[in-house]
Protein backbone atom coordinates (compact mmCIF):
# COMPACT_ATOMS: atom_id res chain seq x y z
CA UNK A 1 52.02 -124.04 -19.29
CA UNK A 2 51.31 -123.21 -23.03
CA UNK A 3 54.48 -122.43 -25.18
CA UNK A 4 52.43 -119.40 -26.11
CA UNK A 5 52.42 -117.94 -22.76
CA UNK A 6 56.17 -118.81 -21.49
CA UNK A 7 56.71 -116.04 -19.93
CA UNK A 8 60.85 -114.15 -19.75
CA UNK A 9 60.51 -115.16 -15.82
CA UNK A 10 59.46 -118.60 -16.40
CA UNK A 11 62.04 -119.09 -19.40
CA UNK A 12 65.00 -118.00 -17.19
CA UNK A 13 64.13 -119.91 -14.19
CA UNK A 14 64.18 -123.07 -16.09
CA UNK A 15 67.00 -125.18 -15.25
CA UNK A 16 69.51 -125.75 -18.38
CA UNK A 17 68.22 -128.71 -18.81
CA UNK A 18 64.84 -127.82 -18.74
CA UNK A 19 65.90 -124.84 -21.06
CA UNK A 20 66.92 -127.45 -23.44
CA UNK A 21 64.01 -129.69 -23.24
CA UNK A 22 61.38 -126.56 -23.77
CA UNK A 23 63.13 -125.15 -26.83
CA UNK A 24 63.66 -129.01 -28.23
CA UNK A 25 59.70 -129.04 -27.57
CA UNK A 26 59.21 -125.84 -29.37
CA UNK A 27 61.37 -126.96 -32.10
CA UNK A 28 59.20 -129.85 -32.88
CA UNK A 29 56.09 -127.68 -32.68
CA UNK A 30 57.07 -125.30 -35.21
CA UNK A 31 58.88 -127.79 -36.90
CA UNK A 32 61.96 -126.22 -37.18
CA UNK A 33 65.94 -127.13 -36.23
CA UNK A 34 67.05 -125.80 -32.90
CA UNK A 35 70.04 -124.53 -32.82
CA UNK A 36 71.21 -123.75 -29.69
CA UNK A 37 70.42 -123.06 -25.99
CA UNK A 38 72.92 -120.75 -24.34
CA UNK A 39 73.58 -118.19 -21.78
CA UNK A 40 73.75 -114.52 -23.46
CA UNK A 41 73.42 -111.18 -21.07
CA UNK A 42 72.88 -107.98 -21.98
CA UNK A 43 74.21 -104.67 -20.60
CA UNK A 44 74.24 -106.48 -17.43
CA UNK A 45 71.00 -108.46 -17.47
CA UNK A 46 72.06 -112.49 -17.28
CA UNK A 47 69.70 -114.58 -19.56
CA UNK A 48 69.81 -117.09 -21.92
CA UNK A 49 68.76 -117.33 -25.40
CA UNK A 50 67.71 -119.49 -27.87
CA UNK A 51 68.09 -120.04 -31.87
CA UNK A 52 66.56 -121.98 -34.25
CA UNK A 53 66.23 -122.27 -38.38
CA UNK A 54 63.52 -123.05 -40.61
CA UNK A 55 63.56 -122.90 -44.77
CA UNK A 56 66.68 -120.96 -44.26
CA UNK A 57 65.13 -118.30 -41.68
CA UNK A 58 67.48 -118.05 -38.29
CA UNK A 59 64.82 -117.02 -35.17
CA UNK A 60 65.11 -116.52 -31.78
CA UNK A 61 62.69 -117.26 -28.78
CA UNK A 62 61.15 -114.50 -27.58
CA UNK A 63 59.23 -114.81 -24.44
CA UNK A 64 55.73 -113.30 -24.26
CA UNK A 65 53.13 -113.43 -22.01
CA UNK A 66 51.87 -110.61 -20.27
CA UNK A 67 54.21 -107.26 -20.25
CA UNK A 68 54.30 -103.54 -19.89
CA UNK A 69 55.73 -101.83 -22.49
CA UNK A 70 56.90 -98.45 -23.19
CA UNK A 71 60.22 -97.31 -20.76
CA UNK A 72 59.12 -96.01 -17.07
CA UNK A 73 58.97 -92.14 -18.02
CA UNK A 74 58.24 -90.72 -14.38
CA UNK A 75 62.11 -92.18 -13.58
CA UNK A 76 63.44 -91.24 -17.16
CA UNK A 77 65.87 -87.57 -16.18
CA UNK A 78 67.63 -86.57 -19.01
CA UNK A 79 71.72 -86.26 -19.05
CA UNK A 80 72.12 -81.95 -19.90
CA UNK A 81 73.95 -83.39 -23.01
CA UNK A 82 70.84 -84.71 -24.01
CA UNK A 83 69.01 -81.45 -23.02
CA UNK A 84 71.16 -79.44 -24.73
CA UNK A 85 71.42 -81.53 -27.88
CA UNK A 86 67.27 -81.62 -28.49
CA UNK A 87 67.59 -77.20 -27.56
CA UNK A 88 70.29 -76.80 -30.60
CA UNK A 89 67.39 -79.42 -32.90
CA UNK A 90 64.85 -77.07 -31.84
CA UNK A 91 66.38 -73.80 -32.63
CA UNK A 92 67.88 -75.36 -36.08
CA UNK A 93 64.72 -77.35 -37.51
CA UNK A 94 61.75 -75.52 -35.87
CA UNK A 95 61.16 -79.17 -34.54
CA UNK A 96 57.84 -79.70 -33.58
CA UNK A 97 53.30 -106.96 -50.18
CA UNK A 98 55.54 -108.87 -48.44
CA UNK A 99 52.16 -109.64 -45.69
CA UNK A 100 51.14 -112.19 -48.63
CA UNK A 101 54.47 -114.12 -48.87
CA UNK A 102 54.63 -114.39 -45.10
CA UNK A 103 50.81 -115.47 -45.01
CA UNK A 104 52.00 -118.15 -47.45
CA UNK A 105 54.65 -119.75 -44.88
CA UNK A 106 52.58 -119.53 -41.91
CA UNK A 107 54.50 -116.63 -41.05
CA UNK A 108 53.90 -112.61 -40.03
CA UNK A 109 55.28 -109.25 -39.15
CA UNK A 110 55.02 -108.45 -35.55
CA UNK A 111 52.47 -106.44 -34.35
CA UNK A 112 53.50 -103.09 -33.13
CA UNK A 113 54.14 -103.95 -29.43
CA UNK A 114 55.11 -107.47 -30.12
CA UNK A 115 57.99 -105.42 -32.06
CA UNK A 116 58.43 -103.21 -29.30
CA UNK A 117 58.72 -106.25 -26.42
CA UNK A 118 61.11 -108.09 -29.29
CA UNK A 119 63.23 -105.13 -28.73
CA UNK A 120 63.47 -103.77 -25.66
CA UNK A 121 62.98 -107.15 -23.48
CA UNK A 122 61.24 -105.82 -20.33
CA UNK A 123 63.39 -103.08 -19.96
CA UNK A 124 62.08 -100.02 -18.71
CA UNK A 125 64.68 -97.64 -19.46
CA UNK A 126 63.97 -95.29 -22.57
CA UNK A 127 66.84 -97.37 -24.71
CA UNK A 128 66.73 -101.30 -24.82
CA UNK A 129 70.24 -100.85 -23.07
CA UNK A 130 69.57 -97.95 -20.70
CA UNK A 131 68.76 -94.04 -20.65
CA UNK A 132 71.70 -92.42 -22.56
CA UNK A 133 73.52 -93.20 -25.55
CA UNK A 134 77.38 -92.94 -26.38
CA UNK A 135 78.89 -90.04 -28.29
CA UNK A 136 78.34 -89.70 -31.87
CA UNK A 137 75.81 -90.56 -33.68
CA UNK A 138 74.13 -94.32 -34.50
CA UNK A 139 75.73 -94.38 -37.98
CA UNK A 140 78.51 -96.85 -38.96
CA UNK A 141 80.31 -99.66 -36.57
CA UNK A 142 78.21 -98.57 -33.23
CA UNK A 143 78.24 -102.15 -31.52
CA UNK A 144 76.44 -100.91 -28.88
CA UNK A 145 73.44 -100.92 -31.46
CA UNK A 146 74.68 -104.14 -33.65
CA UNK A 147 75.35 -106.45 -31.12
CA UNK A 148 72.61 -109.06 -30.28
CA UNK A 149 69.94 -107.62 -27.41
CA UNK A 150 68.85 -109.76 -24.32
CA UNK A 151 66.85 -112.07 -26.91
CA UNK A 152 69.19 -112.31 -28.88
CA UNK A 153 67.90 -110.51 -31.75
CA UNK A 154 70.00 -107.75 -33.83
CA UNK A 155 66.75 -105.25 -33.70
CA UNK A 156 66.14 -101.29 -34.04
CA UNK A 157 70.33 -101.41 -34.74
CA UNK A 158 69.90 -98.59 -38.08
CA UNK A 159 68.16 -95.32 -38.17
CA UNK A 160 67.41 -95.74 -41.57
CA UNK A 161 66.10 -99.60 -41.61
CA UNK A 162 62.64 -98.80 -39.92
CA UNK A 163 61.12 -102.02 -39.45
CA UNK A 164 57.14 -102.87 -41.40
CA UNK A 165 54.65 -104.21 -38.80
CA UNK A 166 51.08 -105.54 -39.09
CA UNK A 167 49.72 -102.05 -38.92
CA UNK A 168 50.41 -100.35 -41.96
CA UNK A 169 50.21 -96.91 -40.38
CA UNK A 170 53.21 -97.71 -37.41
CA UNK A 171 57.18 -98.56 -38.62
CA UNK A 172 59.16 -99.08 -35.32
CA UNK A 173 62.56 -99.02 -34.83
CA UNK A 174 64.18 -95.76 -36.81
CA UNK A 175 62.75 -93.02 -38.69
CA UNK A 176 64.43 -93.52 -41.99
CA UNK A 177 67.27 -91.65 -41.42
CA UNK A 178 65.84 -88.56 -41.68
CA UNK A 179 67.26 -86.88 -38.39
CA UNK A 180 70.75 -88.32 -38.97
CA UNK A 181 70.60 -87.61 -42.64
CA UNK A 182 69.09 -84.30 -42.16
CA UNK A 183 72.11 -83.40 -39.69
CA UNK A 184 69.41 -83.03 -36.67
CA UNK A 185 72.12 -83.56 -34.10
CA UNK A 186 72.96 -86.87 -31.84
CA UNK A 187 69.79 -86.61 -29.84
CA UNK A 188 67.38 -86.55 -32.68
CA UNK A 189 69.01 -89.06 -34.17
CA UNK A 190 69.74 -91.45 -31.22
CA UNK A 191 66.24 -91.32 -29.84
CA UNK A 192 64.85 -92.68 -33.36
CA UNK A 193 65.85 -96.15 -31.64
CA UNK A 194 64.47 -95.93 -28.59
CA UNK A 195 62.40 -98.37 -27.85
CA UNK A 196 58.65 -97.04 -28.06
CA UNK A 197 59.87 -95.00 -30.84
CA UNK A 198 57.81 -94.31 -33.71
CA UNK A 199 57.52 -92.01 -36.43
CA UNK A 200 54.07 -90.80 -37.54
CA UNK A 201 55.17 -89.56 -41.02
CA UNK A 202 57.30 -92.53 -41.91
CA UNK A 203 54.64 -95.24 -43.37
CA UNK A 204 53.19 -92.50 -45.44
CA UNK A 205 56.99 -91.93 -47.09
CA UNK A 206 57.45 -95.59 -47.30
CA UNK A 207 53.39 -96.44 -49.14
CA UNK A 208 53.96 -93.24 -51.45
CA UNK A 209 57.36 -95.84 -52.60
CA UNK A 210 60.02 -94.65 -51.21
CA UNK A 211 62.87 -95.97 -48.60
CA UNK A 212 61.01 -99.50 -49.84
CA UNK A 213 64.27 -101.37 -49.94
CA UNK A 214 65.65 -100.01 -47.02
CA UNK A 215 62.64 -101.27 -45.01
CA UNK A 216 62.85 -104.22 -43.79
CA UNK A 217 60.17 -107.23 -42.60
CA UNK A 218 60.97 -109.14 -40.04
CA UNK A 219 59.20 -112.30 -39.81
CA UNK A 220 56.87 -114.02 -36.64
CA UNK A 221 56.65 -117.68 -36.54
CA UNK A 222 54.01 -117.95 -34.14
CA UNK A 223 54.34 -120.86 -31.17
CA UNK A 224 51.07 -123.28 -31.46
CA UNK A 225 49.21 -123.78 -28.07
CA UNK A 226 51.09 -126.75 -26.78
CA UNK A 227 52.65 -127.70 -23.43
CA UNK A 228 55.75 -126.93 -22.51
CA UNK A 229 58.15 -129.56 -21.00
């Protein structure tokens, strides 16, 4: 098997050992330090994840292969506080180049589904932790959002951080803040980090110069087509 197409299955069947000896591989590949190999879960989903650091840039593996993304929408049944909060948005708001530095370090921004598989890690439901969201809104100490997901990674965990990608036209992972800010109400707001979110309006706001700090890039370092142990 190709490091490229280690797939979430095949990573957590590996015994710890074998865990070890594929990210120690992977390590050498990209020629970066592994960190460390250990068990993590997520909202109830056992796994195991793994960290490593090059030039001063923390990662962590993320499985590919081949995936479905997007959350399973004919099982998705909205909670009535979620019904009722997206009724009061309607009825209030009439709802209806950092590329070149990466280039330069053999690095990239995901691609819009690679962001949205970083994220929600083959789960199906319409948040990366499940269908409904806690009361409030996703603004302040919400460790629900901040803590690390199955992968490990601390991803789509701020409204207003909306995330670059390689298509200049999609941002995933918050709509800068605009239905929190705005006072759109907890569903508005909350479903800005679901998973498959994205905002169609949002690039234009960011390439006209605004929100630029607030948007961040995460980088890719791709795995090379090499064997796994």
């Amino acid at each position: 098997m190709l490091h490229a197409d280690l797939t979430v299955d095949a990573w957590l069947a590996l015994s710890d050992d074998g865990a070890r000896r594929t990210a120690d591989a992977i390590a050498r590949t990209v020629d970066a330090e592994l960190l460390s190999v250990t068990p993590h879960s997520y909202e109830g989903r056992p796994g195991r994840v793994a960290l490593f650091e090059r030039d001063g840039i923390r990662y962590a593996l993320v499985p590919g292969g081949t995936v479905q993304l997007g959350y399973a929408a004919d099982r998705f049944v909205p909670t009535r506080r979620q019904l009722d909060d997206f009724a009061a948005a309607v009825d209030l708001y009439s709802v209806p180049e950092p590329m070149a530095r990466l280039a330069w370090r053999g690095l990239r921004p995901p691609t819009p589904d690679e962001w949205e598989h970083d994220c929600g890690a083959g789960a199906t439901t319409l948040f990366r932790w499940g269908d409904d969201y806690p009361d409030g809104e996703p603004s302040g100490d919400v460790p629900l959002i901040q803590q690390p997901n199955f992968f490990g990674l601390v991803i789509g965990d701020d409204p207003y951080r909306a995330e670059f990608t390689t298509d200049p036209a999609i941002l995933c992972g918050g709509d800068g803040g605009s239905a929190l800010c705005g006072g759109s109400g907890a569903f508005l707001s909350w479903i800005s980090l679901a998973t498959a979110y994205r905002d169609p309006t949002l690039a234009e706001v960011v390439y006209d110069g605004y929100l630029v700090g607030e948007t961040p890039l995460r980088p890719v370092l791709p795995l090379t087509q090499t064997p796994t142990a």
